[in-house]
Protein backbone atom coordinates (compact mmCIF):
# COMPACT_ATOMS: atom_id res chain seq x y z
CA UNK A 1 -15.67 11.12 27.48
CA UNK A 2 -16.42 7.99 25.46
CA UNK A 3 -15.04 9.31 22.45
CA UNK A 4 -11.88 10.30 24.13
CA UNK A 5 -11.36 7.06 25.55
CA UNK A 6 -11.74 5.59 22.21
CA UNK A 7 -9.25 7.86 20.66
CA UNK A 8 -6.44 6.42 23.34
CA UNK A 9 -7.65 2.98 22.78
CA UNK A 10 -6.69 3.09 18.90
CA UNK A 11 -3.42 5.04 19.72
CA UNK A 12 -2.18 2.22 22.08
CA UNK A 13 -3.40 -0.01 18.95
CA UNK A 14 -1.16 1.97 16.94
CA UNK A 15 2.08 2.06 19.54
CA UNK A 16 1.90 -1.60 19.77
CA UNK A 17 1.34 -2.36 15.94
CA UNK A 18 5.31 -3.44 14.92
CA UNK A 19 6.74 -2.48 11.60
CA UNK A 20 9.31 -4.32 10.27
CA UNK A 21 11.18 -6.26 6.97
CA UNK A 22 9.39 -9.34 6.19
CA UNK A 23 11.81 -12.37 6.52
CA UNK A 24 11.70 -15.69 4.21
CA UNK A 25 9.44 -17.53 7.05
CA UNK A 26 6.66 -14.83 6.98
CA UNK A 27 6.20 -15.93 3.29
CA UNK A 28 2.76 -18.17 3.37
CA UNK A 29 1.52 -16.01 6.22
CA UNK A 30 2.30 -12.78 4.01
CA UNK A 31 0.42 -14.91 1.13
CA UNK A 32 -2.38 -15.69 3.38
CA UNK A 33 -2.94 -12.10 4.40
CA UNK A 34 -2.66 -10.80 0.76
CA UNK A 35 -5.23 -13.72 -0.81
CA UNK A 36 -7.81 -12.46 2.70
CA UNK A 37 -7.24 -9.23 2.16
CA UNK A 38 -8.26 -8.92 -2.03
CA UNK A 39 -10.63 -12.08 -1.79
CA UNK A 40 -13.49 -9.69 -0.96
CA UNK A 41 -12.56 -8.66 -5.19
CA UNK A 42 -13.92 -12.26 -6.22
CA UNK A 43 -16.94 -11.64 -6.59
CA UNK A 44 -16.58 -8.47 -8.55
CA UNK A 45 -14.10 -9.69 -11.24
CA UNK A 46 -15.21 -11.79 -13.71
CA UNK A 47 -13.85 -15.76 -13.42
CA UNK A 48 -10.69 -16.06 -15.20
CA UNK A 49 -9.37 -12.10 -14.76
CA UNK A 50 -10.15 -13.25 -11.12
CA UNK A 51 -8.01 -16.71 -10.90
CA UNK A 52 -5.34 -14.70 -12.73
CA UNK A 53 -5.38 -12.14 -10.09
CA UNK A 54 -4.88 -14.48 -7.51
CA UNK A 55 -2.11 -16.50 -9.08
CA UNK A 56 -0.64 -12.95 -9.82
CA UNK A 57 -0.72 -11.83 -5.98
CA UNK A 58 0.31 -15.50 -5.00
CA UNK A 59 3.38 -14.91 -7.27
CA UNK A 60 4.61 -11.86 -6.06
CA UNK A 61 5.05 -13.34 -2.92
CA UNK A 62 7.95 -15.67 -3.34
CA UNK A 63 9.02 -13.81 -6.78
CA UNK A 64 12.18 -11.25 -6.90
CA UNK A 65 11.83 -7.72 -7.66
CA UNK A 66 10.68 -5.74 -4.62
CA UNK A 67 13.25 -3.50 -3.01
CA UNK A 68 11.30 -4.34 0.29
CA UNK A 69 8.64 -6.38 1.68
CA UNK A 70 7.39 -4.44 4.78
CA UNK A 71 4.89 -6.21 7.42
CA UNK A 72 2.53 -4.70 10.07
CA UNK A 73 2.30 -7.12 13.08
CA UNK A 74 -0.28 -7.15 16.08
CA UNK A 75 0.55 -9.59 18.41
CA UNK A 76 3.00 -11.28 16.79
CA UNK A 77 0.75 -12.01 14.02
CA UNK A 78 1.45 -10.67 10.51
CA UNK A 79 -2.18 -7.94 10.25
CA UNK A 80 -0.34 -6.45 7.59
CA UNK A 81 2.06 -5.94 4.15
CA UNK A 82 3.20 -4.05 1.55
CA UNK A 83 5.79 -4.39 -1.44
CA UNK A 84 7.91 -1.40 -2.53
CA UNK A 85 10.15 -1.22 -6.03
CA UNK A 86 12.47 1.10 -7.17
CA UNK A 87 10.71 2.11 -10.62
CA UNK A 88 8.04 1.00 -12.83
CA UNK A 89 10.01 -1.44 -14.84
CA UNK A 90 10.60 -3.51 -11.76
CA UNK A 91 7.20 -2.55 -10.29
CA UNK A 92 5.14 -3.80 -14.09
CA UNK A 93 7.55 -4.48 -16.46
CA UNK A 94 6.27 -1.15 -17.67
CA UNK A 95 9.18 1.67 -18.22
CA UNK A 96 6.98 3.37 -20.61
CA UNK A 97 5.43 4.95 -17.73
CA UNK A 98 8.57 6.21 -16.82
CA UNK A 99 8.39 6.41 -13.33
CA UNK A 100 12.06 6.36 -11.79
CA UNK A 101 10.44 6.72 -8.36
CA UNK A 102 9.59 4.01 -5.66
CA UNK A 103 6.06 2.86 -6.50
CA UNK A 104 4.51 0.48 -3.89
CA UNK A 105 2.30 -2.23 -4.53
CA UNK A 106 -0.47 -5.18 -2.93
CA UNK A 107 -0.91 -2.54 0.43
CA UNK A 108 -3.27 -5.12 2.72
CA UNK A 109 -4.66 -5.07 5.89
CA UNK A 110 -6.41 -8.60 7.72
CA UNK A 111 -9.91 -7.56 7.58
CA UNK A 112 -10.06 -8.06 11.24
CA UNK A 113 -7.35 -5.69 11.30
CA UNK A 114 -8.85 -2.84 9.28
CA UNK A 115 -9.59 0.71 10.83
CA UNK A 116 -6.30 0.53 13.14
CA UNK A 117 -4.74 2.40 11.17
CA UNK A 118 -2.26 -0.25 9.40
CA UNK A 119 -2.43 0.33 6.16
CA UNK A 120 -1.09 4.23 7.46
CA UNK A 121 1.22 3.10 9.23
CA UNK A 122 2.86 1.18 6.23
CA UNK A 123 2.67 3.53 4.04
CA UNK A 124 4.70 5.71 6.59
CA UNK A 125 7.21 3.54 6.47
CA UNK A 126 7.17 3.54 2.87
CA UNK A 127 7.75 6.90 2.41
CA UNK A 128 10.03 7.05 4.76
CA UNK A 129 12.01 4.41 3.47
CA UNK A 130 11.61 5.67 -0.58
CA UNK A 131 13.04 9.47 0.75
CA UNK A 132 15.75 7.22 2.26
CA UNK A 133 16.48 5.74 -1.29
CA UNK A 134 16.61 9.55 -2.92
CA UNK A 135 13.38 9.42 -4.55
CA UNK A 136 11.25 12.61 -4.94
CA UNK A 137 7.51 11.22 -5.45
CA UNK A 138 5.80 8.07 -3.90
CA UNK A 139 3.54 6.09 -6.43
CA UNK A 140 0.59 3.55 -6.50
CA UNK A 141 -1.85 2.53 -8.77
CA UNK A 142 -5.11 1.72 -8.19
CA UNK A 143 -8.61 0.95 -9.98
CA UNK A 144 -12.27 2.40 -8.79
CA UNK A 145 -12.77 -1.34 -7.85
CA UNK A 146 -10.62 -0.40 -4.73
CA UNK A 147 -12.37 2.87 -3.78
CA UNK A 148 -12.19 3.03 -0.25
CA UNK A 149 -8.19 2.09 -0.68
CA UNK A 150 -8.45 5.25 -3.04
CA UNK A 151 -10.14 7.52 0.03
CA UNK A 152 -7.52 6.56 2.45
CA UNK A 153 -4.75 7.45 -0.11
CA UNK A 154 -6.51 10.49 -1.19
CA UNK A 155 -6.80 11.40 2.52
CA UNK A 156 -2.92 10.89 2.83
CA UNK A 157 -1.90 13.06 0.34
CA UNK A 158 -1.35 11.58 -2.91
CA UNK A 159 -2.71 13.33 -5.65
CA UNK A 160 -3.89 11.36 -9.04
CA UNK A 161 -1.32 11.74 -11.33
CA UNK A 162 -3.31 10.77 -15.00
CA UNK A 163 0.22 10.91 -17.23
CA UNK A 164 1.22 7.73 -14.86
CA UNK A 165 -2.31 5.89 -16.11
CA UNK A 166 -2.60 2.23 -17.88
CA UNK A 167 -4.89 -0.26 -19.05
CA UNK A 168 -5.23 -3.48 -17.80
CA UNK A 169 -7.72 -5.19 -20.14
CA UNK A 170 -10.42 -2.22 -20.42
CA UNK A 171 -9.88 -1.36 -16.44
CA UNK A 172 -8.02 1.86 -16.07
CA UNK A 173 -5.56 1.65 -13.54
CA UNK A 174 -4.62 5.07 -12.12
CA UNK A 175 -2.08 6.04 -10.79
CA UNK A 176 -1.84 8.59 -7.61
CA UNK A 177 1.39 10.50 -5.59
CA UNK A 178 2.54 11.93 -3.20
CA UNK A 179 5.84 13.90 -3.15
CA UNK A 180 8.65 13.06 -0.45
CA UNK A 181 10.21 16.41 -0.50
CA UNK A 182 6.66 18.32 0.41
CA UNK A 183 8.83 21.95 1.82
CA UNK A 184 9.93 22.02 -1.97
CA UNK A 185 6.51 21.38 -3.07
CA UNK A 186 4.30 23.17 -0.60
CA UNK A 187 2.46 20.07 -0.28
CA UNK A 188 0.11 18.17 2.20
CA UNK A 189 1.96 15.00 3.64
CA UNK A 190 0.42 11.92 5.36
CA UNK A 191 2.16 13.80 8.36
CA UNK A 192 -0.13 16.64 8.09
CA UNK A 193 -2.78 14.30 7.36
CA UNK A 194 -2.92 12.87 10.67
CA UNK A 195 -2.31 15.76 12.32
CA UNK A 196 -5.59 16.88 11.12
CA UNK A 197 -7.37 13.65 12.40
């Protein structure tokens, strides 16, 4: 009975969790959440690869480039964000990669926000806003640094994709997908996914 109750307590988490556009104003809240969210990283990186980091995530903020800037609020308070581009170029200056698909980028949840299913919910909205634009995969990158990130994303559906791969430094950075077209694929979506759950 407990567990059930549970269960509709994190739904009605979920239905009241808003997704929307980030405006101009959510800007230092947005940078706030992001420097919270990949703080707990300090400790792991070395010194300067770490202050660069920050000043990197701190820049993308305010800089141009994303095709959107989506937010999770609880509340009315930003728990939330995520930054999608249109290719890799745009995404890392990188078109050797060659992706020509939506890639997102700095997915973050509040810590105090974590395990209500936010960071899902975004990228939801991410793929349903990159079928929107006509792409046919989804994209991320990620390093082992971030491993539970990599579970959740794993558990979603996206699939490492190694030909996508690149070095920062000597970190490898891989790089994982998802298709948005799964009937032509025959693959398992973040739909099916949570179905499952």
């Amino acid at each position: 009975m407990a567990n059930e109750q549970d269960k509709q307590i994190h739904q009605a988490e979920k239905d009241a969790i808003v997704i929307r556009d980030a405006q101009e104003e959510d800007q230092p809240n947005i940078e706030r959440l992001l420097l919270e969210a990949y703080g707990q990283y300090e400790e792991v990186m070395a010194g300067e690869r770490w202050l660069a980091y920050r000043e990197s995530i701190r820049d993308s903020v305010y800089k141009e480039g994303p095709v959107a800037r989506i937010v999770a609020e609880l509340n009315g308070e930003i728990v939330g964000s995520v930054q999608m581009f249109l290719d890799s170029e745009v995404a890392y200056g990188r078109s050797d990669l060659n992706i020509q698909d939506p890639i997102i980028r700095l997915l973050a949840t509040s810590p105090q926000a974590r395990g209500r299913g936010v960071a899902t919910l975004l990228i939801r909205e991410s793929i349903e806003r990159s079928r929107q634009l006509g792409g046919e995969m989804l994209y991320l990158h990620s390093s082992d640094l971030m491993a539970p990130a990599i579970r959740l994303y794993e558990h979603l559906g996206f699939v490492r994709t190694p030909e996508k791969e690149m070095l920062n430094g000597t970190t490898l950075v891989k790089c994982f997908s998802i298709p948005l077209h799964p009937e032509k694929a025959g693959a398992r979506t973040v739909e099916a996914a949570q179905a499952a759950e």
